[in-house]
Protein backbone atom coordinates (compact mmCIF):
# COMPACT_ATOMS: atom_id res chain seq x y z
CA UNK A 1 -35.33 -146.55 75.83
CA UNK A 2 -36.37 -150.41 76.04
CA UNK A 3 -39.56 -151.72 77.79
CA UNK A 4 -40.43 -155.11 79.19
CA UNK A 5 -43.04 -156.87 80.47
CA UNK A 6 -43.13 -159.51 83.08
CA UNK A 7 -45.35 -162.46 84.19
CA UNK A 8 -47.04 -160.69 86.64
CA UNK A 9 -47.28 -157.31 84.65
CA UNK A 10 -44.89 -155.42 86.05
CA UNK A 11 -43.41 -153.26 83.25
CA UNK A 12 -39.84 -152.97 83.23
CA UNK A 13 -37.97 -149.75 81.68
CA UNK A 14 -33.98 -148.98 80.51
CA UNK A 15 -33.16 -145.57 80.20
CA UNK A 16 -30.27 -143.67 79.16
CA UNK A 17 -29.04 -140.75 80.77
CA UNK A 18 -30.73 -138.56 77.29
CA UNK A 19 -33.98 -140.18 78.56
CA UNK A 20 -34.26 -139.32 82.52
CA UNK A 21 -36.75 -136.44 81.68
CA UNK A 22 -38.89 -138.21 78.64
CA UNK A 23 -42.53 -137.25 79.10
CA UNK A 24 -44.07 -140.43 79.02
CA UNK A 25 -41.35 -141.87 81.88
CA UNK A 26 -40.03 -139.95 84.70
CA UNK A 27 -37.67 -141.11 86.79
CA UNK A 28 -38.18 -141.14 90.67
CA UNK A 29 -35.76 -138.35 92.40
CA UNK A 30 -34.12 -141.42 94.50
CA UNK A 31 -33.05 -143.02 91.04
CA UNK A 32 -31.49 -139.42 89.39
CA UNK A 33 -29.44 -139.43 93.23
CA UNK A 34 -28.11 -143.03 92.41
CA UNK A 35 -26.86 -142.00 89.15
CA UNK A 36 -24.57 -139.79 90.45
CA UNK A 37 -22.87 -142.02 92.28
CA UNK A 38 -21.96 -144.83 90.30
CA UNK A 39 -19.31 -146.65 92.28
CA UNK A 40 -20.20 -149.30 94.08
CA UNK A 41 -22.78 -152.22 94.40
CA UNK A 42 -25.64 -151.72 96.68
CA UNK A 43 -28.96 -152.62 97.40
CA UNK A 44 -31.22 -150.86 99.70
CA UNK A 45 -34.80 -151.23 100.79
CA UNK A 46 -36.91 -147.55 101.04
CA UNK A 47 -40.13 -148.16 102.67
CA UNK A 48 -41.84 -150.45 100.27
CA UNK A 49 -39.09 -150.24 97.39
CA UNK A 50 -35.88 -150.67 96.95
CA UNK A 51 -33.09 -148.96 95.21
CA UNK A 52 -30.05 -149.84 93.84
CA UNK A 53 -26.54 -149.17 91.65
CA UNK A 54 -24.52 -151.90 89.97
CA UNK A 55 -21.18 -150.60 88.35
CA UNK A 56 -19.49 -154.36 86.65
CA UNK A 57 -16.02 -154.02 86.34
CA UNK A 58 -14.37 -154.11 82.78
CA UNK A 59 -13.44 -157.74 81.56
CA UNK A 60 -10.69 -158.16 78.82
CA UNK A 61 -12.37 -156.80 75.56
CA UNK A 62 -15.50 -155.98 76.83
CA UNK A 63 -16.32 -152.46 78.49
CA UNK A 64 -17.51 -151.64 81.77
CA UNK A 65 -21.13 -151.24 82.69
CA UNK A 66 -22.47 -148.87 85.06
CA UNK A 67 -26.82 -148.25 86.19
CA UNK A 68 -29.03 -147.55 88.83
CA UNK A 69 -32.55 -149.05 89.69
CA UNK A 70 -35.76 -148.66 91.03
CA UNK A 71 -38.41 -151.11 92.24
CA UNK A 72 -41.39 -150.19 92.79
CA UNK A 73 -43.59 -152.87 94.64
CA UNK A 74 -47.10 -153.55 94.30
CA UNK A 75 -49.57 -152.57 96.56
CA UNK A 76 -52.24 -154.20 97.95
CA UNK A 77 -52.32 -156.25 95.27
CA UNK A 78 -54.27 -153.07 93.36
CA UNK A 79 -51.22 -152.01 91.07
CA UNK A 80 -48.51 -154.25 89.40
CA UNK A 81 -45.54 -151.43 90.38
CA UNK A 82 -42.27 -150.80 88.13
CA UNK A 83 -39.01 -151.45 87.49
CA UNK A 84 -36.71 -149.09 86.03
CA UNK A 85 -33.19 -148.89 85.09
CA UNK A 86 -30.97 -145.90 84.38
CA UNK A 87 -27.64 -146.44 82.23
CA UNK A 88 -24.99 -144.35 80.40
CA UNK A 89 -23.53 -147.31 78.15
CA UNK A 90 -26.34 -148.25 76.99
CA UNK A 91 -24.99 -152.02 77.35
CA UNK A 92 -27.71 -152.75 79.92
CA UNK A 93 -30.09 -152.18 77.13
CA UNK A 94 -27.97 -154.63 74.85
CA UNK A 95 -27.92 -157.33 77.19
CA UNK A 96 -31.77 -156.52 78.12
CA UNK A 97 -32.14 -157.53 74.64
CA UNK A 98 -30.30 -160.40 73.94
CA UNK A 99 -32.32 -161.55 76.94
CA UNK A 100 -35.29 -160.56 76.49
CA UNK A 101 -36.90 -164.00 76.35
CA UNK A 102 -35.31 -165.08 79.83
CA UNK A 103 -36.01 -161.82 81.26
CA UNK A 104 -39.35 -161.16 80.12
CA UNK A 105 -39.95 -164.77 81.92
CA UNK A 106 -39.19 -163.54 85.16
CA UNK A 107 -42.13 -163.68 88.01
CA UNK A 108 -41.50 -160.01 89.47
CA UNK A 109 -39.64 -157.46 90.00
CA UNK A 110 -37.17 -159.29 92.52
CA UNK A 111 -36.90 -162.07 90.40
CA UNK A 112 -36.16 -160.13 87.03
CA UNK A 113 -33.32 -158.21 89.12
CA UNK A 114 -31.48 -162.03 90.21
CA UNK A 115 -31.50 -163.20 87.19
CA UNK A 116 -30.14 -160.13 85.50
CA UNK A 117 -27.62 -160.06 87.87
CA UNK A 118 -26.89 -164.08 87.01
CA UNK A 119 -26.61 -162.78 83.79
CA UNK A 120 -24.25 -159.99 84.68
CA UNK A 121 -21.73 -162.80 85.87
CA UNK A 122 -22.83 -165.79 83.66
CA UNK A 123 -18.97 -165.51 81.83
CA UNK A 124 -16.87 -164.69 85.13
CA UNK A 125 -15.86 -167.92 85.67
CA UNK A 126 -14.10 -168.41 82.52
CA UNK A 127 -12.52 -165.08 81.89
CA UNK A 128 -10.82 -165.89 85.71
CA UNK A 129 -9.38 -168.99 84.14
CA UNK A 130 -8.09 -166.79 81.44
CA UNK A 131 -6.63 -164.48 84.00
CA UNK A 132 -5.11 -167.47 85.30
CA UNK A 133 -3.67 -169.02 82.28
CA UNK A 134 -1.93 -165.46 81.25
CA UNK A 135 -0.68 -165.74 84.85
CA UNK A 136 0.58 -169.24 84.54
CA UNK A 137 2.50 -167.93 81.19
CA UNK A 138 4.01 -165.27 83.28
CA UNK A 139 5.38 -167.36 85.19
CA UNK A 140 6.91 -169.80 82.50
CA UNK A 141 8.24 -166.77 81.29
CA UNK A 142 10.08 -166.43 84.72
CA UNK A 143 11.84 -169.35 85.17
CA UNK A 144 13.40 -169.03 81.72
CA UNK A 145 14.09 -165.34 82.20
CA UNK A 146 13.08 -161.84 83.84
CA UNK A 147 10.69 -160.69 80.92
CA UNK A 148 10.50 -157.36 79.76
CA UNK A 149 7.75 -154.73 81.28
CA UNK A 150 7.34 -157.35 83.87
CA UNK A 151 6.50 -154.68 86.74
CA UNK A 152 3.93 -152.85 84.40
CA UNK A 153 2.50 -156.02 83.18
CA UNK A 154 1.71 -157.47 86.77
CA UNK A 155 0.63 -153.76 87.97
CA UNK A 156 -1.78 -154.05 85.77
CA UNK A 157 -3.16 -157.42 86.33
CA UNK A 158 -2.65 -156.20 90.27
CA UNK A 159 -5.48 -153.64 89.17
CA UNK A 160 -7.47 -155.68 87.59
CA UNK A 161 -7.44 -158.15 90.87
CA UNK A 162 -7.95 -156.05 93.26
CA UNK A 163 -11.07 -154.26 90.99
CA UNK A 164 -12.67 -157.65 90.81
CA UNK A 165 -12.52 -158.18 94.63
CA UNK A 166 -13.77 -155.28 95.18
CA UNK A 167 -17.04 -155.77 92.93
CA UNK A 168 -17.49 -159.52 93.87
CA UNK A 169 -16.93 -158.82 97.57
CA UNK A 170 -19.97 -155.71 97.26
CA UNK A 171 -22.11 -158.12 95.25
CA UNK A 172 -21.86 -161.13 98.05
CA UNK A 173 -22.95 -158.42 100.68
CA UNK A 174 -25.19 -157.30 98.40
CA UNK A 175 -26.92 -160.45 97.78
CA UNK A 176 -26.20 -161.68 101.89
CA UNK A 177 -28.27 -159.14 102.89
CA UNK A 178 -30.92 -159.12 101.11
CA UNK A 179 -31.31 -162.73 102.00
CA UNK A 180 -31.26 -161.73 105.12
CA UNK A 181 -33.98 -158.96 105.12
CA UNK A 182 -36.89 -159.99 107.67
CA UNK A 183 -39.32 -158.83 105.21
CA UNK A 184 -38.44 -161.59 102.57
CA UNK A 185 -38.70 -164.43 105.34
CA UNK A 186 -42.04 -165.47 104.19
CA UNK A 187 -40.74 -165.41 100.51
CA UNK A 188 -38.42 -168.78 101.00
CA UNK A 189 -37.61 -169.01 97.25
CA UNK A 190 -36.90 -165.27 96.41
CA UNK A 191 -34.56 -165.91 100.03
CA UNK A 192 -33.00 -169.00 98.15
CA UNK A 193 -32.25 -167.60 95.17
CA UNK A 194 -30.89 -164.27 96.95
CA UNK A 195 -28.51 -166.96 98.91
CA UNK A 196 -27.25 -168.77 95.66
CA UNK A 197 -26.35 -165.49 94.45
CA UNK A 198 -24.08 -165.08 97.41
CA UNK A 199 -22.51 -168.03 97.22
CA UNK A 200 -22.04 -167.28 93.53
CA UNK A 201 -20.21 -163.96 94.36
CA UNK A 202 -18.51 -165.82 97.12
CA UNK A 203 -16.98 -168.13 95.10
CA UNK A 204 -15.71 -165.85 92.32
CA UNK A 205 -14.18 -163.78 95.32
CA UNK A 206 -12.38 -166.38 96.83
CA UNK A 207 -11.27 -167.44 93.16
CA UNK A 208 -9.70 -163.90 92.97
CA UNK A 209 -8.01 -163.96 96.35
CA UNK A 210 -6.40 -167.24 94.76
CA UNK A 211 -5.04 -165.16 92.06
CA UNK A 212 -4.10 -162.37 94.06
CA UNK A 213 -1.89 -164.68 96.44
CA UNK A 214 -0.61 -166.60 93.10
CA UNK A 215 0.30 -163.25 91.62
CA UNK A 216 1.99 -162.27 95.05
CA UNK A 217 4.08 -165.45 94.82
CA UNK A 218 4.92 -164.87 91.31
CA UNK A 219 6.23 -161.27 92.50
CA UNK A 220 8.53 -162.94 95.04
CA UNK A 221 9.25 -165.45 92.53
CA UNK A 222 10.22 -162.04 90.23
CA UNK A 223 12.43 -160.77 93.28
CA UNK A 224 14.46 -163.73 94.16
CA UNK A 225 15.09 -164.40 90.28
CA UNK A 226 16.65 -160.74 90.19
CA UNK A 227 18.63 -160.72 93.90
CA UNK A 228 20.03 -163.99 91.94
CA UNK A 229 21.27 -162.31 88.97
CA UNK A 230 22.23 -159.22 90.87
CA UNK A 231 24.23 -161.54 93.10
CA UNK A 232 25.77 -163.35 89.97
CA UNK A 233 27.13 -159.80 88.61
CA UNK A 234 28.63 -159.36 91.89
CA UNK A 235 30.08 -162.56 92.23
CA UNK A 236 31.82 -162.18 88.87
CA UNK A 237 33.19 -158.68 89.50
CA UNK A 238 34.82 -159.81 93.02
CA UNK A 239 35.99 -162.74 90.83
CA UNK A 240 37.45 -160.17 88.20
CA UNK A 241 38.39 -158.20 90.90
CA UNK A 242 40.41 -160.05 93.08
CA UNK A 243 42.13 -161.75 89.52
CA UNK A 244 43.23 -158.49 88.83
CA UNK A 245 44.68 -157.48 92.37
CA UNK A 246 47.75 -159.48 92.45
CA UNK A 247 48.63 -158.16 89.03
CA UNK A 248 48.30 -154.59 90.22
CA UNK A 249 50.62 -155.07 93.07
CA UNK A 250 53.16 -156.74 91.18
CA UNK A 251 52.97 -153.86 88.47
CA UNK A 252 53.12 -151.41 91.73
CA UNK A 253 55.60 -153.18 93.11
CA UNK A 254 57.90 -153.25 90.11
CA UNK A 255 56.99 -149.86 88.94
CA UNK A 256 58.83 -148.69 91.42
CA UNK A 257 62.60 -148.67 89.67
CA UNK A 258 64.79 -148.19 92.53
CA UNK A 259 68.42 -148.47 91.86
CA UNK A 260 69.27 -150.90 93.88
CA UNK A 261 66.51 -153.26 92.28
CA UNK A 262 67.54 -156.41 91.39
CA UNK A 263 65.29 -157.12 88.67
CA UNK A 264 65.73 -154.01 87.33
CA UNK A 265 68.81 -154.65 84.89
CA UNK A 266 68.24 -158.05 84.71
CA UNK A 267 68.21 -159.51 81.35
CA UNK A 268 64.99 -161.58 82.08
CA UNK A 269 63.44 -159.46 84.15
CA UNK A 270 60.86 -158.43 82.20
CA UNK A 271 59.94 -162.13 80.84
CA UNK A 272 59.76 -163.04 84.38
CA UNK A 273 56.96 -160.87 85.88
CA UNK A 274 55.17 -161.66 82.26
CA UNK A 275 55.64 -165.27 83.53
CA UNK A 276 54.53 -164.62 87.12
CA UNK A 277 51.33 -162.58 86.42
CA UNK A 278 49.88 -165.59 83.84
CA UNK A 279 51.07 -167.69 86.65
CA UNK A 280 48.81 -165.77 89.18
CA UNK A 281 46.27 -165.62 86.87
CA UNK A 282 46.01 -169.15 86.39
CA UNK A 283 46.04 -170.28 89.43
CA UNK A 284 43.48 -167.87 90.59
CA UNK A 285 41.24 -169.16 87.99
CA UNK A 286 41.85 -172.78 88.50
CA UNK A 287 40.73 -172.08 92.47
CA UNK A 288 37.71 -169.65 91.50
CA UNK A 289 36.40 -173.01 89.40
CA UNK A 290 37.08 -175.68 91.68
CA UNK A 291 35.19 -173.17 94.00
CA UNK A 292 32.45 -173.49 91.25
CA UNK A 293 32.53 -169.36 91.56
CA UNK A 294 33.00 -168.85 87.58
């Protein structure tokens, strides 16, 4: 369990699940709903609070986080309200910490939940520039050669792609709409901030559909690379093929031994279709390369 304290005096707790039912903190029953269903970003407004679930995608080395939230507003100015959280990682509680200064700086509840979730996606930026480098290397990788596990290697990053959209696309509506919400026109900075948090989200979104559509081209990069080869191997077994016709109808042909053959006692007979099939052969090959087709 961690505890904060704002500005304003709004107390902020981080549970973990072991801690829903601690006696000195219970959780409201619309928080204990929200933890079952951990999925998705949303915000919501219930009468005079609102309630929320975050769940942040994993990035490279660094788990996944999933937690719920309550604010409670103040009312008629007579009470300062709450703020809790409820995790399972415990990583909220980490951060929460290493932040504490920032946090604890925040003027209310609102406020201490945008710059948390600033926080949340302080590092996006540059782990999509990773994302993009590995993806520029994949491609390098193409153009000298199909690379091995190539079709497990860009389901995953497929995966990962289409996990971040997801997330950044929820967190834009998130933050659209609550700068949107009528009851937060008279609040123009809390609006503001609510708006630079879209754009934020908006931004990283768009920066995955980038990588999704680079990724797409790199698969159709992947596809015409392998029709090529495939179309090489066929090319050089019509080659091989068709060398190798002539010589099996002149072996047919003289495989036959009539009688009345006239090659068939002849002294250099069997010199001569040696002769003739190298001939063949040569000339075949000597039109397949001026045909640039070996």
């Amino acid at each position: 369990m961690k505890k904060l304290k704002l500005k304003n005096g709004l107390d902020v707790w981080i549970l973990g699940r072991e801690e829903e039912n601690a006696e000195d903190v219970m959780l409201p029953e619309t928080l204990k709903k929200s933890m079952k269903n951990l999925r998705y970003c949303k915000l919501e407004r219930t009468g005079e609070n609102y309630i929320g679930t975050i769940k942040v995608p994993r990035q490279e080395k660094q788990g996944g986080m999933a937690f719920a939230f309550f604010l409670e507003e103040p009312r008629n100015g007579a009470e300062a309200g709450r703020l809790m959280f409820a995790e399972e990682s415990g990583r909220l509680a980490a951060l929460a910490e290493e932040n504490r200064t920032d946090l604890e700086g925040s003027e209310d509840g609102q406020n201490f939940i945008l710059n948390l979730l600033h926080l949340l996606m302080q590092d996006d930026v540059l782990q999509l520039e990773r994302l993009e480098e590995s993806l520029y290397a994949l491609e390098e990788e193409l153009l000298k050669g199909i690379p091995e596990n190539f079709q497990e290697r860009t389901a995953r990053c497929r995966r990962k792609l289409f996990t971040l959209h997801t997330y950044y696309e929820q967190m834009a509506n998130l933050a659209g709409n609550m700068e949107d919400d009528p009851r937060l026109a008279r609040q123009e900075e809390t609006c503001a901030e609510w708006g630079r948090l879209a754009d934020k989200a908006e931004r990283l979104h768009n920066h995955v559909e980038m990588l999704r559509e680079y990724l797409l081209q790199i698969r159709e990069l992947y596809q015409s690379r392998t029709a090529e080869q495939q179309n090489r191997i066929m090319t050089m077994l019509t080659v091989i093929t068709t060398v190798f016709l002539p010589l099996t109808l002149i072996a047919g042909w003289y495989g036959m031994n009539f009688p009345n053959m006239p090659e068939l006692h002849w002294r250099y007979g069997y010199a001569a279709v040696i002769g003739l099939s190298v001939l063949t052969v040569t000339l075949e090959i000597l039109y397949f390369k001026k045909k640039k087709m070996l």
